[in-house]
Protein backbone atom coordinates (compact mmCIF):
# COMPACT_ATOMS: atom_id res chain seq x y z
CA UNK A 1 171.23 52.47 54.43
CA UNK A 2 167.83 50.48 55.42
CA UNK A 3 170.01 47.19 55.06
CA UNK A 4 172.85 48.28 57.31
CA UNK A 5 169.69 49.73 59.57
CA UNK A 6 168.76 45.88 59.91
CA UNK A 7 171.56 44.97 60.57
CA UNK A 8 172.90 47.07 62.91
CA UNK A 9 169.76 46.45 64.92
CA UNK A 10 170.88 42.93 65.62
CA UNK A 11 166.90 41.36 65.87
CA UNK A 12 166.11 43.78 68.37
CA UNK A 13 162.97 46.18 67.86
CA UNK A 14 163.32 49.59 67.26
CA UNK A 15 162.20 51.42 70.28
CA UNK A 16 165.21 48.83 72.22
CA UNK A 17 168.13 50.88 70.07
CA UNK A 18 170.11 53.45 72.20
CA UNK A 19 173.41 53.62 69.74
CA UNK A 20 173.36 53.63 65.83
CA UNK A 21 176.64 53.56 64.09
CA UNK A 22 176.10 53.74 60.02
CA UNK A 23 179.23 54.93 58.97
CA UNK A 24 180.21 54.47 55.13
CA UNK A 25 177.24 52.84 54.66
CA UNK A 26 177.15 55.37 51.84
CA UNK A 27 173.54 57.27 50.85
CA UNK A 28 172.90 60.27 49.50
CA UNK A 29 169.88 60.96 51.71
CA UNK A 30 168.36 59.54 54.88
CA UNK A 31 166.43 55.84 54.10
CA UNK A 32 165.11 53.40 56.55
CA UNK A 33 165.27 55.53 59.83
CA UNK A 34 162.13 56.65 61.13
CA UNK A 35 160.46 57.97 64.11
CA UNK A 36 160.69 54.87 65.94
CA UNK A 37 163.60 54.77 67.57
CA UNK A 38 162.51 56.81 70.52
CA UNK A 39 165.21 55.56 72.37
CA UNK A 40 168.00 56.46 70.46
CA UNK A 41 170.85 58.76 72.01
CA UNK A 42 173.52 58.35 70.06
CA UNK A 43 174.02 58.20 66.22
CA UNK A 44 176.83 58.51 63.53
CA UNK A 45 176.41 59.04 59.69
CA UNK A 46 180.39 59.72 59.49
CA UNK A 47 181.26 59.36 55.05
CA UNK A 48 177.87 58.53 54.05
CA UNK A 49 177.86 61.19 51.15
CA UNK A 50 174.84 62.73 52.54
CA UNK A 51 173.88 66.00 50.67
CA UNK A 52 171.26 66.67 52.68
CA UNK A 53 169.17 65.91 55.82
CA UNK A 54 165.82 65.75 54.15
CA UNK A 55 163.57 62.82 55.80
CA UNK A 56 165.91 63.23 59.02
CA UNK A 57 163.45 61.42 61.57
CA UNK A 58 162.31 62.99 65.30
CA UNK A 59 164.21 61.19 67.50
CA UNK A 60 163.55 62.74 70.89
CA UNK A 61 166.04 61.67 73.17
CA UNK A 62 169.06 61.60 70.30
CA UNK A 63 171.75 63.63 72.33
CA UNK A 64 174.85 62.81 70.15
CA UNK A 65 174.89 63.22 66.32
CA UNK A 66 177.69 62.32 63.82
CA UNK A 67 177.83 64.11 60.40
CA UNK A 68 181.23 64.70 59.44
CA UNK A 69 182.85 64.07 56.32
CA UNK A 70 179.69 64.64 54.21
CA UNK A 71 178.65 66.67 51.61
CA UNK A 72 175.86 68.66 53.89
CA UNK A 73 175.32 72.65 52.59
CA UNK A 74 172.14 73.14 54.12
CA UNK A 75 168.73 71.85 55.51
CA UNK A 76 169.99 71.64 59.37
CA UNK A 77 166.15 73.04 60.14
CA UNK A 78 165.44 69.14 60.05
CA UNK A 79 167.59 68.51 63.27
CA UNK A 80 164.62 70.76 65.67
CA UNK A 81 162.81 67.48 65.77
CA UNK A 82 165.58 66.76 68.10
CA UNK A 83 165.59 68.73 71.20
CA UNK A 84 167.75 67.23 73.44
CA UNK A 85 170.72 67.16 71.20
CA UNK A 86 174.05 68.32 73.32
CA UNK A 87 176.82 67.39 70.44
CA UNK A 88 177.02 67.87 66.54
CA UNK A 89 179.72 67.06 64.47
CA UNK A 90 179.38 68.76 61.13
CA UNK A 91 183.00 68.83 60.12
CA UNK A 92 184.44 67.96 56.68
CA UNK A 93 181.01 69.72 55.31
CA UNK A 94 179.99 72.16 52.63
CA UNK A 95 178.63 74.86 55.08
CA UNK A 96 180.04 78.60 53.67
CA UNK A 97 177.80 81.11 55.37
CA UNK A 98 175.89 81.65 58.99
CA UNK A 99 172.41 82.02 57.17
CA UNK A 100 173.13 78.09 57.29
CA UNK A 101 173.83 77.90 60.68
CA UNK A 102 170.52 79.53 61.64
CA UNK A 103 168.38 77.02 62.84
CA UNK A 104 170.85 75.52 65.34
CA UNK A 105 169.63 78.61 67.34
CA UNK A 106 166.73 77.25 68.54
CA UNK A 107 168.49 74.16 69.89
CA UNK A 108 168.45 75.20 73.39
CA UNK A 109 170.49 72.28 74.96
CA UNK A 110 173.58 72.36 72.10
CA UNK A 111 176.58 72.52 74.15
CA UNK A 112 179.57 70.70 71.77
CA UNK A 113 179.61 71.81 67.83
CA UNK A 114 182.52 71.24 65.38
CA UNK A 115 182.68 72.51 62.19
CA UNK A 116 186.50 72.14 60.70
CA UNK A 117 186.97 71.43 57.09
CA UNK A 118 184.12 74.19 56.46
CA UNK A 119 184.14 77.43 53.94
CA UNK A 120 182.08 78.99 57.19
CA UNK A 121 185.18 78.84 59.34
CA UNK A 122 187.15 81.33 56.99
CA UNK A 123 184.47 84.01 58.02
CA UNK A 124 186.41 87.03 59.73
CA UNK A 125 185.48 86.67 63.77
CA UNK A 126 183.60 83.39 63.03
CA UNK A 127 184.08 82.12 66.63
CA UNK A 128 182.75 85.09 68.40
CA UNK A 129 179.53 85.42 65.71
CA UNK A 130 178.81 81.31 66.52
CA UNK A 131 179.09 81.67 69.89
CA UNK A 132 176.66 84.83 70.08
CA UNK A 133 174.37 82.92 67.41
CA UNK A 134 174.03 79.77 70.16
CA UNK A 135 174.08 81.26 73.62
CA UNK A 136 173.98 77.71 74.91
CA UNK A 137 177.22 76.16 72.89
CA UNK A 138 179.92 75.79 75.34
CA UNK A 139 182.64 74.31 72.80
CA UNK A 140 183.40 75.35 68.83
CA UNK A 141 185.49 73.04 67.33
CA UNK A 142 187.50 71.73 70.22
CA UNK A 143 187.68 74.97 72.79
CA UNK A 144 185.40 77.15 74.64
CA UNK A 145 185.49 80.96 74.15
CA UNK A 146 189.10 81.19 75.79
CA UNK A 147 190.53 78.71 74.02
CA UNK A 148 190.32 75.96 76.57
CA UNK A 149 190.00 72.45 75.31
CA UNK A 150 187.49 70.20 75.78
CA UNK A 151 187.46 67.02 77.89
CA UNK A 152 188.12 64.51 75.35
CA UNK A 153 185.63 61.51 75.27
CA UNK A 154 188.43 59.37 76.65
CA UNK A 155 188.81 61.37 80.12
CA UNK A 156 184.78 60.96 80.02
CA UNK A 157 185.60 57.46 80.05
CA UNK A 158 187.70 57.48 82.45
CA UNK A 159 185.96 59.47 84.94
CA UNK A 160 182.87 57.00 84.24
CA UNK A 161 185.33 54.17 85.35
CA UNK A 162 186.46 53.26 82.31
CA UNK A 163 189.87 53.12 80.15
CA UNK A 164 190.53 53.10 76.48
CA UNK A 165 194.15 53.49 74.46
CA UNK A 166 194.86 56.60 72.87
CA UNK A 167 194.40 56.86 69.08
CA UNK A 168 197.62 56.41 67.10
CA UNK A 169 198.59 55.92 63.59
CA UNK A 170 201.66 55.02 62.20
CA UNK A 171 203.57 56.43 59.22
CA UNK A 172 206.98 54.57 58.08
CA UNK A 173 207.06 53.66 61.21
CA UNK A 174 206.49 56.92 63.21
CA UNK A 175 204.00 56.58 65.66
CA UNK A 176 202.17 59.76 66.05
CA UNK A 177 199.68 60.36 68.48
CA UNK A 178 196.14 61.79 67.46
CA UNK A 179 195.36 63.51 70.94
CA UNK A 180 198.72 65.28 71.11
CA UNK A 181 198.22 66.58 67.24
CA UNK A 182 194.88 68.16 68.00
CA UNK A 183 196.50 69.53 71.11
CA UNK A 184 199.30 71.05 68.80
CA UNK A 185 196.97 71.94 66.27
CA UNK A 186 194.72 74.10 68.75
CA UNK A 187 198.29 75.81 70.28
CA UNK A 188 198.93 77.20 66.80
CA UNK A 189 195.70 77.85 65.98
CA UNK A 190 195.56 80.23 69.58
CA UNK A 191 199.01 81.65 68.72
CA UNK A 192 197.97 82.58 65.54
CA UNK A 193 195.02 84.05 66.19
CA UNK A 194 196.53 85.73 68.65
CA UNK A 195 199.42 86.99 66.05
CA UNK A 196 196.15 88.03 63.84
CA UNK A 197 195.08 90.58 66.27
CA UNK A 198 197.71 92.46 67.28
CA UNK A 199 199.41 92.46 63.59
CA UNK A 200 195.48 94.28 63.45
CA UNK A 201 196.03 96.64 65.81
CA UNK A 202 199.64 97.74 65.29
CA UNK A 203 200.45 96.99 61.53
CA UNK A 204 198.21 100.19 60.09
CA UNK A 205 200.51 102.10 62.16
CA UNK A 206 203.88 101.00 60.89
CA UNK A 207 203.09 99.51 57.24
CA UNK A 208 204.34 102.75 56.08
CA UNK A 209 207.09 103.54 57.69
CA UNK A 210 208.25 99.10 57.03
CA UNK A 211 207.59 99.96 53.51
CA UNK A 212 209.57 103.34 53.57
CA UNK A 213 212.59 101.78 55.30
CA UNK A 214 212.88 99.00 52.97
CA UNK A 215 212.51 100.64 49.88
CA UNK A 216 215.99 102.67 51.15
CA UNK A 217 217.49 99.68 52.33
CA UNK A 218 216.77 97.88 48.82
CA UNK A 219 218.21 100.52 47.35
CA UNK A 220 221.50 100.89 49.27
CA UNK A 221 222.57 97.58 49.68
CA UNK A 222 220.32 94.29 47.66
CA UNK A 223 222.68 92.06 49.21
CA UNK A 224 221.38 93.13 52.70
CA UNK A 225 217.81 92.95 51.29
CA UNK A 226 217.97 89.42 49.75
CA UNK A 227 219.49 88.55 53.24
CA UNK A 228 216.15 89.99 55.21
CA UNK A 229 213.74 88.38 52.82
CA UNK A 230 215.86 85.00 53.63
CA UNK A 231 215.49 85.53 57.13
CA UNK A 232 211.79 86.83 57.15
CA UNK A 233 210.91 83.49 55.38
CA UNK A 234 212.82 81.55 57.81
CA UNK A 235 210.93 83.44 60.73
CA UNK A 236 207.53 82.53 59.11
CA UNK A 237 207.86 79.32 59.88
CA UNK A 238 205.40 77.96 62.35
CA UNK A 239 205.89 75.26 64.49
CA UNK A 240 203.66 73.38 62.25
CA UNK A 241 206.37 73.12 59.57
CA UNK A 242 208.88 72.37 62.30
CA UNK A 243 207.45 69.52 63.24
CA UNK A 244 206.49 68.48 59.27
CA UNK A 245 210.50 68.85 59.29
CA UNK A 246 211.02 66.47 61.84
CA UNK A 247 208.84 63.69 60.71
CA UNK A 248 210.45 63.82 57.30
CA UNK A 249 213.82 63.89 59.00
CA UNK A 250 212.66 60.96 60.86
CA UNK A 251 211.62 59.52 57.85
CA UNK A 252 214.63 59.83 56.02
CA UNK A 253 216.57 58.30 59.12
CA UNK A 254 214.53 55.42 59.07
CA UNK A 255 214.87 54.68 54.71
CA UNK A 256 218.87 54.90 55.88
CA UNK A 257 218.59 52.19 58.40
CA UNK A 258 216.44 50.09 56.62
CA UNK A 259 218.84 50.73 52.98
CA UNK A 260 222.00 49.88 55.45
CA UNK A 261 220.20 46.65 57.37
CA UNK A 262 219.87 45.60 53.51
CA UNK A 263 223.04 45.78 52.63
CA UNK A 264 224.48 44.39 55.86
CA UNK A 265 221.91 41.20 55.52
CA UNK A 266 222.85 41.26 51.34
CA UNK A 267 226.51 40.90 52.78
CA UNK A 268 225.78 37.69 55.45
CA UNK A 269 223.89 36.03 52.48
CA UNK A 270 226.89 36.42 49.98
CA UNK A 271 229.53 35.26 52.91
CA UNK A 272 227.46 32.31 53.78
CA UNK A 273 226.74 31.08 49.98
CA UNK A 274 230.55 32.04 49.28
CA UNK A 275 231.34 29.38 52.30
CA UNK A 276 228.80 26.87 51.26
CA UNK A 277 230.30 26.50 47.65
CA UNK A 278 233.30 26.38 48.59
CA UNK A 279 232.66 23.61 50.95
CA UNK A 280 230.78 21.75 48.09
CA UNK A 281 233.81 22.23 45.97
CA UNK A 282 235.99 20.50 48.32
CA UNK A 283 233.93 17.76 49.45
CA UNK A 284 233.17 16.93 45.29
CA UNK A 285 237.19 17.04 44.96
CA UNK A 286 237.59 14.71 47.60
CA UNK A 287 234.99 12.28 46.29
CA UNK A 288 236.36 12.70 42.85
CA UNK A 289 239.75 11.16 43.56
CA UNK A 290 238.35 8.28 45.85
CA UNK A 291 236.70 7.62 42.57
CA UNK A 292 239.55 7.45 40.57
CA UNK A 293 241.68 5.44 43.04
CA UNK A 294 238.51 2.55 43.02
CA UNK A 295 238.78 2.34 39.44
CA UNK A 296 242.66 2.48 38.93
CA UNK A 297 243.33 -0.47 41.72
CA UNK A 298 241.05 -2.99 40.51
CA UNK A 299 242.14 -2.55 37.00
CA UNK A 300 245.87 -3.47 37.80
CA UNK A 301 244.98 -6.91 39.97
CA UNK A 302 242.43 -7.89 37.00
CA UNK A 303 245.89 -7.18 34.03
CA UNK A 304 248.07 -9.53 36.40
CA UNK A 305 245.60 -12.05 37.31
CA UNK A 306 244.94 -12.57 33.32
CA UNK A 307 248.16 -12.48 32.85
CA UNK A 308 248.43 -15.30 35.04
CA UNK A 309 245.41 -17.72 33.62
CA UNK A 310 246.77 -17.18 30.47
CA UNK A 311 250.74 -18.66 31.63
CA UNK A 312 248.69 -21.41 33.61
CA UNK A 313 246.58 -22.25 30.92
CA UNK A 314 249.71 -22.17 27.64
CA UNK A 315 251.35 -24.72 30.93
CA UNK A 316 248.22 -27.16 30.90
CA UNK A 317 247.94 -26.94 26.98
CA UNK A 318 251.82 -28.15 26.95
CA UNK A 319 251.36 -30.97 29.15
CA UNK A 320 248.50 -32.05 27.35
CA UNK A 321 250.48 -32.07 23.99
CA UNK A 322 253.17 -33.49 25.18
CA UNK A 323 255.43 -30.86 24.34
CA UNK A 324 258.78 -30.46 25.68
CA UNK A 325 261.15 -27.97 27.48
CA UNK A 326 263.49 -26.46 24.45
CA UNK A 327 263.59 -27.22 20.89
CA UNK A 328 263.79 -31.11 20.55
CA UNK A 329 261.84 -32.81 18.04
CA UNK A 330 259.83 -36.19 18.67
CA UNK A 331 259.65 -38.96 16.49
CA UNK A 332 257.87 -42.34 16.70
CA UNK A 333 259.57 -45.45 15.45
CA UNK A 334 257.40 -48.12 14.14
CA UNK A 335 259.20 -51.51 13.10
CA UNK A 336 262.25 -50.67 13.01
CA UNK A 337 261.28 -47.34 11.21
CA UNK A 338 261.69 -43.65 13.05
CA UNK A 339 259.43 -41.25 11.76
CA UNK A 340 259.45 -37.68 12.88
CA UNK A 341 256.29 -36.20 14.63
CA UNK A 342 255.19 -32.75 15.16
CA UNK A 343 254.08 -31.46 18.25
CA UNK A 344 250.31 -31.87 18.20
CA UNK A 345 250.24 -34.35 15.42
CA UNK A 346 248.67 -37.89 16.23
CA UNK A 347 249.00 -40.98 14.51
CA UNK A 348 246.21 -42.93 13.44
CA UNK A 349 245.13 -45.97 11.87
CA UNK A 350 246.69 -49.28 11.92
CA UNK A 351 248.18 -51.44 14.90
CA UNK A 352 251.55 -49.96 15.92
CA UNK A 353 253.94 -53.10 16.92
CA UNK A 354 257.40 -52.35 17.88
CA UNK A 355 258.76 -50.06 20.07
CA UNK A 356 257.54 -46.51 20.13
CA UNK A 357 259.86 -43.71 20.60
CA UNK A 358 260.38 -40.56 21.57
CA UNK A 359 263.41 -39.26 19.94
């Protein structure tokens, strides 16, 4: 807590500090604030895991103090070194009894106090004994003694000159609104507080007779009586669970349209990659045979055009040899002599005289 301390103060000196904020800074007890901030007014210890307010410092002009969501049971006596305090936030606590509650007494100028998420709260008439323990506290937990809210710090704002969004949450998507819960959550509270004291007043008076009646209507006819217990459980219902109902309903809605959005996008994809292959099968069909028509047309011109060295070149050879058309035989006639020649032969040696020829 000292470290946050330091650094919440931001270089500035102690007695400068009007607003503290050391939420989940988490301590078990109070460390590093001291009597020297004398010009504090506002400070919040919200999920600290306090236990206790032992070494809680004087601050004289604190007015607002923030102490929910703690583990608190006792020692509150420490807080009369803090006379000017208007609002205390003790909710989410471990207060069970009003010997607990004692010492807020004696501060005179304690006009807001909440204490939800308490054991203390489950005390029978625990508004009227809190309100007659602090003559000066103007709201309990969010309404006066009729049941009217209080001005939320927003509408403060706002009469100050100032604006600020409304708290909201989402959940799957639903956006609830925090100031319209608590404003629901105080309407049932009122209605069934309300239910609470006349079911008092009146249900002494007919418990017997209820009992009496249904005990001969069990009796007579169980199908009737399973019936009425169906109904009575419907008719408990508060409008707490209706609207619990609704969210989930909402809920459910919203899983549908995002399961059907997936299968309508899962569909596109599988249209557009059915599409693209097939258009990749084509074009590799068409480049296939272009393929095969390259290779089969120069293969043809290169049979013929060896066909057609080789005639040319068994021509040539011919001439050379001196080979003629048909079937004739040569002979060469030397002196007188013929003698008979095969193609390709050559006669050698000696001087040929005469008359050579060809026969």
């Amino acid at each position: 807590m000292e470290k946050r301390i330091l650094l919440e103060k931001r270089g500035r000196s102690d007695d400068e500090i009007t607003e503290l904020i050391l939420d989940n800074c988490r301590s078990t007890y109070i460390d590093g604030l001291t009597d020297s901030f004398t010009a504090l007014e506002t400070l919040s210890l919200i999920n600290v895991g306090l236990v206790s307010l032992k070494n809680f410092p004087k601050l004289s002009n604190l007015r607002k103090l923030e102490l929910s969501d703690n583990r608190i049971s006792n020692g509150l006596s420490h807080l009369m070194g803090s006379p000017k305090l208007t609002h205390l936030n003790l909710s989410g606590n471990r207060i069970k009894d009003f010997d607990e509650l004692q010492p807020l007494k004696d501060l005179e100028n304690l006009e807001v106090l909440d204490l939800f998420n308490n054991q203390v709260t489950l005390i029978e008439n625990y508004r009227e004994k809190l309100f007659q323990l602090i003559p000066s506290l103007n709201y309990l937990d969010g309404f006066d003694k009729e049941y009217v809210e209080a001005p939320s710090d927003e509408e403060d704002m706002a009469d100050d000159g100032y604006q600020q969004q409304p708290s909201q949450f989402s959940i799957n998507g639903i956006e609830i609104d925090l100031d319209e819960l608590e404003q629901f959550e105080a309407k049932i509270r009122q209605k069934r507080s309300k239910e609470q004291s006349g079911k008092q007043t009146t249900g002494d008076i007919i418990v017997g007779l209820s009992e009496q009646g249904h005990l001969e209507r069990t009796n007579s006819n169980p199908a009737a009586a399973s019936c009425s217990s169906s109904s009575a459980q419907e008719n408990d219902k508060d409008d707490l669970d209706l609207l619990y109902e609704e969210i989930q309903h909402k809920q459910a809605l919203a899983r549908a349209n995002e399961e059907e959005q997936g299968r309508k996008r899962m569909a596109s994809f599988l249209s557009v990659l059915l599409m693209f292959t097939t258009l990749l099968a084509f074009i590799n069909q068409i480049c296939y045979r272009g393929e095969n028509q390259l290779l089969e047309d120069p293969l043809i011109e290169d049979v013929d055009d060896v066909e057609d060295d080789e005639k040319e070149d068994d021509e040539k050879e011919e001439c050379l040899l001196g080979k003629p058309s048909g079937d004739s035989k040569a002979g060469v006639k030397v002196n007188g002599a013929t003698a008979p020649v095969e193609s390709g032969s050559v006669v050698a040696g000696g001087d040929l005289s005469g008359e050579v020829r060809i026969e």
